[in-house]
PDB file of N, CA and C in Angstrom:
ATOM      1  N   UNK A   1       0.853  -1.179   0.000  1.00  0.00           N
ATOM      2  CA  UNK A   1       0.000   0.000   0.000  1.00  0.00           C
ATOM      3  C   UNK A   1       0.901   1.244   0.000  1.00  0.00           C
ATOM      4  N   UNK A   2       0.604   2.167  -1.068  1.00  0.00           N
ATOM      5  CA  UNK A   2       1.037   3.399  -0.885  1.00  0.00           C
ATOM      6  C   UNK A   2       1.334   4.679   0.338  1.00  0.00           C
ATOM      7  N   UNK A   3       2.120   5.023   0.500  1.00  0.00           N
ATOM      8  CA  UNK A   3       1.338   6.348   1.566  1.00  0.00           C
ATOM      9  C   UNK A   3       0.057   7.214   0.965  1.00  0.00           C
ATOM     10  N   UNK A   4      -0.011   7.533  -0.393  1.00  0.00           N
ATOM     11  CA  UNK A   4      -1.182   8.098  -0.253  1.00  0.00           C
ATOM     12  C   UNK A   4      -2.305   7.572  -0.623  1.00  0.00           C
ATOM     13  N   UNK A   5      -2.480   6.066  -0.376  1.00  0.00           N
ATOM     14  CA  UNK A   5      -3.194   5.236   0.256  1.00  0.00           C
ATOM     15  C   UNK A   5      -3.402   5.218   1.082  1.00  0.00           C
ATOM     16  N   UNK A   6      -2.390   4.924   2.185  1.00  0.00           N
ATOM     17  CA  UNK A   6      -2.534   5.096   3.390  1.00  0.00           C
ATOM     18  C   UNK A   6      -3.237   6.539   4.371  1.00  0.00           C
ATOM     19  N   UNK A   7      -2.870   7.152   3.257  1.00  0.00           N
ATOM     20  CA  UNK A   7      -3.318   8.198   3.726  1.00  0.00           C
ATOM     21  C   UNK A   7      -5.243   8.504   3.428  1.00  0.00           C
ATOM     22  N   UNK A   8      -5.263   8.388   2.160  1.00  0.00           N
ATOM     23  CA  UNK A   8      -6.699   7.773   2.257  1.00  0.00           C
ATOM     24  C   UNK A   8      -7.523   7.052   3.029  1.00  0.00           C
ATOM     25  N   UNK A   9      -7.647   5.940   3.149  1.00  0.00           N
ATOM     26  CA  UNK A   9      -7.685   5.001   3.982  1.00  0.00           C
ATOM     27  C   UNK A   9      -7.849   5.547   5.487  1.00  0.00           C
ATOM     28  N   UNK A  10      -6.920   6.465   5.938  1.00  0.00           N
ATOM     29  CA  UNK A  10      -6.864   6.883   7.349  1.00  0.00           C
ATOM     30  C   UNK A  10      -8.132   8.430   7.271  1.00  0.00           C
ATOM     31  N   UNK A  11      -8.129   8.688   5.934  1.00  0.00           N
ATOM     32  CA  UNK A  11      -9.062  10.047   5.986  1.00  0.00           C
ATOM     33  C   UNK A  11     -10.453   9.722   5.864  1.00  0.00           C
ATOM     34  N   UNK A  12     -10.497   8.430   5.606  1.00  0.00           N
ATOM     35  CA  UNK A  12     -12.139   7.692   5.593  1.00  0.00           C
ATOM     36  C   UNK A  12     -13.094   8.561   4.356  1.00  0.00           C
ATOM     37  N   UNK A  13     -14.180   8.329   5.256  1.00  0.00           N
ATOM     38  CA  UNK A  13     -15.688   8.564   4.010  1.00  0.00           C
ATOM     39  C   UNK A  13     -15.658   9.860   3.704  1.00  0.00           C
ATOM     40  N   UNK A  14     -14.490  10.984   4.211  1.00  0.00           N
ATOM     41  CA  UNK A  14     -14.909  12.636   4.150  1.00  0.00           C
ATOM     42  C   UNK A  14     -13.625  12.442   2.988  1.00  0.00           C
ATOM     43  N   UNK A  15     -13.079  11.929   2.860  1.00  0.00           N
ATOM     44  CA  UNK A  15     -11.957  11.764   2.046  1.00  0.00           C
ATOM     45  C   UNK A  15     -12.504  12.163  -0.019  1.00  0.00           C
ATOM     46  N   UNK A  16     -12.010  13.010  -0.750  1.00  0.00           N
ATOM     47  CA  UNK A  16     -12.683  12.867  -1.925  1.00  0.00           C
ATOM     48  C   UNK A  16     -11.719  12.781  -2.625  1.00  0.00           C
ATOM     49  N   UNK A  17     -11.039  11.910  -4.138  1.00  0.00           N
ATOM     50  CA  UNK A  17      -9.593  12.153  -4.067  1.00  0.00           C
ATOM     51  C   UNK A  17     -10.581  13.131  -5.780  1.00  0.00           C
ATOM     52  N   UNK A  18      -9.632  14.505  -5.828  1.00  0.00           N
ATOM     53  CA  UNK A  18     -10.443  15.269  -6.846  1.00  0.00           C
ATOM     54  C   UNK A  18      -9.859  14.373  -8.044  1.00  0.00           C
ATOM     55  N   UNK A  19     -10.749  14.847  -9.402  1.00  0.00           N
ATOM     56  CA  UNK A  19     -10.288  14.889 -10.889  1.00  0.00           C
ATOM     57  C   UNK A  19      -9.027  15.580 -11.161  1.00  0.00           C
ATOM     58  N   UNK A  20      -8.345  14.898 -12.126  1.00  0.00           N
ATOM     59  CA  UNK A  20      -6.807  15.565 -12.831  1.00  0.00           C
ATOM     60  C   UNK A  20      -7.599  17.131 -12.988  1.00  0.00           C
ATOM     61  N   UNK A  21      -8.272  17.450 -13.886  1.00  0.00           N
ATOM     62  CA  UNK A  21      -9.063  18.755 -14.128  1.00  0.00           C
ATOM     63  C   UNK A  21      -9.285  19.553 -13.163  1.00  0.00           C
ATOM     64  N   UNK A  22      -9.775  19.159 -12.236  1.00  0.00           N
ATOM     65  CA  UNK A  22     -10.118  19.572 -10.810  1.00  0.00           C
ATOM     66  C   UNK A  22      -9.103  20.275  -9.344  1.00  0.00           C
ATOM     67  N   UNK A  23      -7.851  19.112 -10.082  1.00  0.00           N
ATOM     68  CA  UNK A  23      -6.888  19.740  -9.710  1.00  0.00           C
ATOM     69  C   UNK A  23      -5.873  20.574  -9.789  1.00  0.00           C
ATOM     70  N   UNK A  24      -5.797  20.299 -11.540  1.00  0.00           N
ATOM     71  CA  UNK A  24      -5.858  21.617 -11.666  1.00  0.00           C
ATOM     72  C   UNK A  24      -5.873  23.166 -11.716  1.00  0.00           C
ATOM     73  N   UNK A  25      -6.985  23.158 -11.803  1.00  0.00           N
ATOM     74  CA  UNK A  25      -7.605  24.260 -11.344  1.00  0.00           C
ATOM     75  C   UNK A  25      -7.777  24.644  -9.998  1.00  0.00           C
ATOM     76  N   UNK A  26      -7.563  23.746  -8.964  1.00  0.00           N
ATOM     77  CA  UNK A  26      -7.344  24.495  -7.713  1.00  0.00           C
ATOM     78  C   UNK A  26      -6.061  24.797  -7.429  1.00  0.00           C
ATOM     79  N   UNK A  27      -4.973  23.900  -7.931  1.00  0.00           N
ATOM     80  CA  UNK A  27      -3.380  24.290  -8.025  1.00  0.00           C
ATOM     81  C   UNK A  27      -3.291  25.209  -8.393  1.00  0.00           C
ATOM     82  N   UNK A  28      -3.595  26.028  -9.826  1.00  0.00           N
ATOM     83  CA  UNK A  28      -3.245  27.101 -10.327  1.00  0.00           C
ATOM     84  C   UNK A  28      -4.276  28.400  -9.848  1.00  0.00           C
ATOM     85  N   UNK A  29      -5.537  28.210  -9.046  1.00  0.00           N
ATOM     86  CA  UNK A  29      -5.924  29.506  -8.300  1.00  0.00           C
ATOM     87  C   UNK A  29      -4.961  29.606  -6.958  1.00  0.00           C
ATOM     88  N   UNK A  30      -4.782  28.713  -6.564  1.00  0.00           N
ATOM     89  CA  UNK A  30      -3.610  28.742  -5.570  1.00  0.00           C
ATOM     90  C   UNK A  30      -2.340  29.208  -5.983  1.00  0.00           C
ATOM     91  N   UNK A  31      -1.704  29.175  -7.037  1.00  0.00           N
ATOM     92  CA  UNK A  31      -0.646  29.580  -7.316  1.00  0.00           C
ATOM     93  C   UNK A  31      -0.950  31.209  -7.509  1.00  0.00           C
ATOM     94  N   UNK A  32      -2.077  31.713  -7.787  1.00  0.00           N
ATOM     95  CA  UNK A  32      -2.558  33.030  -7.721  1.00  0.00           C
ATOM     96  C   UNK A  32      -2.221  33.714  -6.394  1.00  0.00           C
ATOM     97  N   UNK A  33      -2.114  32.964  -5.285  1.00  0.00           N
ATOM     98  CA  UNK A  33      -2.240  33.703  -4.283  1.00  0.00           C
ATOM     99  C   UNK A  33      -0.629  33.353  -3.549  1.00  0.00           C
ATOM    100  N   UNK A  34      -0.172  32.488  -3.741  1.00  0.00           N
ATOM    101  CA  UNK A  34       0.464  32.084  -3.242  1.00  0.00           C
ATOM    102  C   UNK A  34       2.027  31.812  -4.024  1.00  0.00           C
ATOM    103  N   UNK A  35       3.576  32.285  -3.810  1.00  0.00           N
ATOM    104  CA  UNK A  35       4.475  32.215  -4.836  1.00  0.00           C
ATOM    105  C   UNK A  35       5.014  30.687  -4.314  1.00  0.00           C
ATOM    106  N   UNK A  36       5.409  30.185  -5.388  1.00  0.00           N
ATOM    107  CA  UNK A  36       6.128  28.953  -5.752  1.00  0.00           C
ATOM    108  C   UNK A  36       7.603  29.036  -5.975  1.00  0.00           C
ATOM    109  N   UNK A  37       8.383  28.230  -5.771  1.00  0.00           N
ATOM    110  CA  UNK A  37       9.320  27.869  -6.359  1.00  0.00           C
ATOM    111  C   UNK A  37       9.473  26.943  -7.565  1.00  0.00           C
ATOM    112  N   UNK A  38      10.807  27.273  -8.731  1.00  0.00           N
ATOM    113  CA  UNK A  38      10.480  26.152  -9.777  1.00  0.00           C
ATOM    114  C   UNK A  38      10.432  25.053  -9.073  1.00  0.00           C
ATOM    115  N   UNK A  39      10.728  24.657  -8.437  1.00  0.00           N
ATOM    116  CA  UNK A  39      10.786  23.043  -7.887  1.00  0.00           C
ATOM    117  C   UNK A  39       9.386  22.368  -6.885  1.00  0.00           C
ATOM    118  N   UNK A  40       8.352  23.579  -6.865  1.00  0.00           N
ATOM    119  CA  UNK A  40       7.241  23.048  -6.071  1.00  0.00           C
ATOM    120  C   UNK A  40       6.927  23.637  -4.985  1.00  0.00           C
ATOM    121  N   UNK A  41       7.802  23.972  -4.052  1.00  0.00           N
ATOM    122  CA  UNK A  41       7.694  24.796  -2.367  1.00  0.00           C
ATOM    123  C   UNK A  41       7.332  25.941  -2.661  1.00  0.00           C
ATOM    124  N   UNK A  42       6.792  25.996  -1.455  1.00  0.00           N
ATOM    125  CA  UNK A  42       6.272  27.710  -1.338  1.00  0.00           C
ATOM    126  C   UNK A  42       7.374  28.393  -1.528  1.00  0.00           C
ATOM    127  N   UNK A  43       7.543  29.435  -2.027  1.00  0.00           N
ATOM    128  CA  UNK A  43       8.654  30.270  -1.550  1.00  0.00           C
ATOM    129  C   UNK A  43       8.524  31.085  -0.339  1.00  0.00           C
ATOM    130  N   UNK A  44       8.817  31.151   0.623  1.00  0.00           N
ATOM    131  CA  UNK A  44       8.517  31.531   1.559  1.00  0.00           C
ATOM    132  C   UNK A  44       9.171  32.866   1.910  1.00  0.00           C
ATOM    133  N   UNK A  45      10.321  32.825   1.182  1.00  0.00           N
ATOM    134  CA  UNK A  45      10.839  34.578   1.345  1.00  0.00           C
ATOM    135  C   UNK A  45      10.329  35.761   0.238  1.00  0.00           C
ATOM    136  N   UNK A  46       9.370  35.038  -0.626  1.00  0.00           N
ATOM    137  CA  UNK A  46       9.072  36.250  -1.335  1.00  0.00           C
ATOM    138  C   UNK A  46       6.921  36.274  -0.971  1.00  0.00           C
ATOM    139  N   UNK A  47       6.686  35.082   0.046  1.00  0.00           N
ATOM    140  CA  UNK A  47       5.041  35.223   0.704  1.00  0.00           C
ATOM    141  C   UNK A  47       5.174  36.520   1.584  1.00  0.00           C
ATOM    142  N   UNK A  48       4.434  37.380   1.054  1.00  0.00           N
ATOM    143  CA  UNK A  48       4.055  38.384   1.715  1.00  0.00           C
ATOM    144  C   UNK A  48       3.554  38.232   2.510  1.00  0.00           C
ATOM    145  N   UNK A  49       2.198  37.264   2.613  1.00  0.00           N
ATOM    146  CA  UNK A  49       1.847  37.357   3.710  1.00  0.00           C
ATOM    147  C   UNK A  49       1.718  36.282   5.127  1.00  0.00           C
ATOM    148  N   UNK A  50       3.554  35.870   4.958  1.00  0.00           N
ATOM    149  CA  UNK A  50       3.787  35.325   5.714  1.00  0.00           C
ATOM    150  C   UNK A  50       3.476  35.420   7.426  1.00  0.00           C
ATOM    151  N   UNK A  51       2.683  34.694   8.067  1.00  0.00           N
ATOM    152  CA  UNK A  51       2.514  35.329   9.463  1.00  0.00           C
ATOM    153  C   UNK A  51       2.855  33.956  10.426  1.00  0.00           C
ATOM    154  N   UNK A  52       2.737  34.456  11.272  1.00  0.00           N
ATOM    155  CA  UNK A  52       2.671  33.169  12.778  1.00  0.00           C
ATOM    156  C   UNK A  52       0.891  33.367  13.067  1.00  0.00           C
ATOM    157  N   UNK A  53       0.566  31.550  13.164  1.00  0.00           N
ATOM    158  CA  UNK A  53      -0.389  31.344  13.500  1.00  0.00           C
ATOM    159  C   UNK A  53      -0.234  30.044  14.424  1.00  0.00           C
ATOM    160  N   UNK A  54      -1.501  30.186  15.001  1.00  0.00           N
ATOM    161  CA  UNK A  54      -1.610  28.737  16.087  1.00  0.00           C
ATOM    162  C   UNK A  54      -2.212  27.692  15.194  1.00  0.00           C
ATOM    163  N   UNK A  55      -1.867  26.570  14.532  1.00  0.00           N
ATOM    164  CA  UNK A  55      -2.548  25.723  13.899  1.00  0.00           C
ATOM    165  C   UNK A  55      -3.576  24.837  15.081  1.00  0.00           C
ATOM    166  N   UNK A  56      -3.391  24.945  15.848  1.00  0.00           N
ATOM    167  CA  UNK A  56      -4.436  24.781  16.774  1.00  0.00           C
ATOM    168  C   UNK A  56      -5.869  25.768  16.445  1.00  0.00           C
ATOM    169  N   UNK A  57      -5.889  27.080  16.203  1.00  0.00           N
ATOM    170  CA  UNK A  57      -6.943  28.120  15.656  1.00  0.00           C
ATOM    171  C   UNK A  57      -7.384  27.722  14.814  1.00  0.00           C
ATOM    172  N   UNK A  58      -7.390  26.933  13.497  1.00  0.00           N
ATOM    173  CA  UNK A  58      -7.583  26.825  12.396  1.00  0.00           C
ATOM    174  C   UNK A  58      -8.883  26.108  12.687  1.00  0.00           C
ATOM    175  N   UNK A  59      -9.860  26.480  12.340  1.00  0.00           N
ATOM    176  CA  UNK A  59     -11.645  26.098  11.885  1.00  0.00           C
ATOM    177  C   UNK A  59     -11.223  24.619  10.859  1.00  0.00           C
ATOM    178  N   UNK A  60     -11.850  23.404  12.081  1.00  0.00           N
ATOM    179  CA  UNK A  60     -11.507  22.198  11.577  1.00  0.00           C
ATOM    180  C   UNK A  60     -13.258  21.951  10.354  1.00  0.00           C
ATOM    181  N   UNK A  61     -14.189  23.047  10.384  1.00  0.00           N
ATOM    182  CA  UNK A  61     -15.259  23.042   9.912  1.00  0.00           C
ATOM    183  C   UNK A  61     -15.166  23.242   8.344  1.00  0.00           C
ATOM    184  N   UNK A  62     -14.143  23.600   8.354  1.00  0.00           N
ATOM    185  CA  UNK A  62     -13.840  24.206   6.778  1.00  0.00           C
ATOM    186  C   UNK A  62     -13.645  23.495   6.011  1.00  0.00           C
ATOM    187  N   UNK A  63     -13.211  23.668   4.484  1.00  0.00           N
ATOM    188  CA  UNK A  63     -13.200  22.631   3.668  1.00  0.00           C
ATOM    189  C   UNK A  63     -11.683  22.391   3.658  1.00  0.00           C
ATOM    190  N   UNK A  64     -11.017  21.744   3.061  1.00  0.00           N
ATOM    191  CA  UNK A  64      -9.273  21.244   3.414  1.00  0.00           C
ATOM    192  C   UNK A  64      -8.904  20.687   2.068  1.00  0.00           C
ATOM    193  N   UNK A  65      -7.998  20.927   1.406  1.00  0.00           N
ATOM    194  CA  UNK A  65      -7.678  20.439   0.567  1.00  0.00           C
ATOM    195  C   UNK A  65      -6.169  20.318   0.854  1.00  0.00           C
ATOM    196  N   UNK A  66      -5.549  18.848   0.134  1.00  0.00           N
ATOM    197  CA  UNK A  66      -4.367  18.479   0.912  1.00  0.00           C
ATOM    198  C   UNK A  66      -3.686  18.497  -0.717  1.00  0.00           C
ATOM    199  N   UNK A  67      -2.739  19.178  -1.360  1.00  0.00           N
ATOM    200  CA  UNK A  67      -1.721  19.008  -2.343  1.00  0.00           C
ATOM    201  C   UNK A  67      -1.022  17.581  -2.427  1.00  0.00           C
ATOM    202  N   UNK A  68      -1.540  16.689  -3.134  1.00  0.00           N
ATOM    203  CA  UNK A  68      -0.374  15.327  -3.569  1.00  0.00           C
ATOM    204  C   UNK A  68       0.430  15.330  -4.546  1.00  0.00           C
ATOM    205  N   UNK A  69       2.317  15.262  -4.413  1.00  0.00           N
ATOM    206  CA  UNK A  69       2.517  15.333  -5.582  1.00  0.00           C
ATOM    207  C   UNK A  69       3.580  13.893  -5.559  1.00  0.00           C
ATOM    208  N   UNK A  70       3.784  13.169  -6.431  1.00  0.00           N
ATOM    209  CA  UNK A  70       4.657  12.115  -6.232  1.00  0.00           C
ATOM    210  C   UNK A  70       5.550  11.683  -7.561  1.00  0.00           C
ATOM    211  N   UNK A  71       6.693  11.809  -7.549  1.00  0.00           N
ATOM    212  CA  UNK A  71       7.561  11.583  -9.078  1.00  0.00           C
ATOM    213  C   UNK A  71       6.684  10.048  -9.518  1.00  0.00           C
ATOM    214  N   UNK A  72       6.471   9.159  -8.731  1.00  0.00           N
ATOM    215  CA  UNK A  72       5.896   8.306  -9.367  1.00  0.00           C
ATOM    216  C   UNK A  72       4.525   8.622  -9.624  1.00  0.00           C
ATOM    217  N   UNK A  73       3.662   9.329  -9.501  1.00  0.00           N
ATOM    218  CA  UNK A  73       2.318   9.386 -10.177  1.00  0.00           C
ATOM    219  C   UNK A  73       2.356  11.200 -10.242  1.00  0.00           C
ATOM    220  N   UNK A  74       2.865  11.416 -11.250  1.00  0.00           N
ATOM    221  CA  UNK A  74       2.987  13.102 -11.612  1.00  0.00           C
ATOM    222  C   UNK A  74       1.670  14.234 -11.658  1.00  0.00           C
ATOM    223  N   UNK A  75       0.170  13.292 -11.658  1.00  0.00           N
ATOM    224  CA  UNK A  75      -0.705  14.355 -11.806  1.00  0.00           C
ATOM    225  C   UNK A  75      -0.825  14.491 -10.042  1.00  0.00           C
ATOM    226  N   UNK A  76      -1.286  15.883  -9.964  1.00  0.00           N
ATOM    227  CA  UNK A  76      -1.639  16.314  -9.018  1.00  0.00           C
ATOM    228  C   UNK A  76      -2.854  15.538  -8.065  1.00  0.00           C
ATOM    229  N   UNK A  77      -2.896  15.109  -7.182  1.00  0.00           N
ATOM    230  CA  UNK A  77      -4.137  14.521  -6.660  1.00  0.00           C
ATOM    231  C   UNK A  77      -4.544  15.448  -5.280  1.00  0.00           C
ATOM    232  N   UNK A  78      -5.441  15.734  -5.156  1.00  0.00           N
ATOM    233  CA  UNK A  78      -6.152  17.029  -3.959  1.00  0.00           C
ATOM    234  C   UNK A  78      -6.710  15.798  -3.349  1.00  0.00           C
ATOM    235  N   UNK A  79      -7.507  16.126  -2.126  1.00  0.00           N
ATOM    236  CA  UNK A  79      -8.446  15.462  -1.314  1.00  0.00           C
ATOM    237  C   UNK A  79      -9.414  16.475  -0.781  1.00  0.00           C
ATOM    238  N   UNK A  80     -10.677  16.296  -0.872  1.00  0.00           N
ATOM    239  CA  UNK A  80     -11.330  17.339  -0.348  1.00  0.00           C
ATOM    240  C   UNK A  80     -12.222  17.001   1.203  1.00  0.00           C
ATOM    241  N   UNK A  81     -11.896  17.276   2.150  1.00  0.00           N
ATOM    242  CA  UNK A  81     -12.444  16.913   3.291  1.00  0.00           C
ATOM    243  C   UNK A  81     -13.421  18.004   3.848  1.00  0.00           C
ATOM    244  N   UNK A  82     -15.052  17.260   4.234  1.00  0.00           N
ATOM    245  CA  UNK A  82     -16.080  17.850   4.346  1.00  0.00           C
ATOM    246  C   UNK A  82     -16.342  17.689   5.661  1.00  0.00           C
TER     247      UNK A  82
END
């Protein structure tokens, strides 16, 4: 079993794994807001709006989408948790 199998698997029935299309398009509105490096990472010295937060604060009510990227399976796979 994969990890992001495993990781599935552990995210149960709220678990959605999105469409190639789907993902897409949430990768690249995200890349709208957010700068990248060529290689994938945030860039973190040119995020403006880099801040300190308590990840404890974070509204577990919300929707979540988790970025998968793996040299062995190259399309993007999201998960959408409800």
């Amino acid at each position: 079993m994969t990890l992001f199998n495993k990781c599935i698997r552990k995210l149960g029935n709220q678990c959605v794994v999105m469409s190639e299309e789907k993902s897409v398009e949430i990768f690249e509105d995200l890349q709208k807001e957010i700068p990248f490096t060529f290689y994938g990472r945030v860039d973190w010295d040119n995020f403006i709006q880099n801040a300190q937060f308590n990840w404890g604060e974070i509204p577990i009510d919300q929707r979540v989408f988790i970025l998968w990227d793996n040299a062995m399976h190259p399309e993007r796979k999201y998960k959408e948790i409800n």
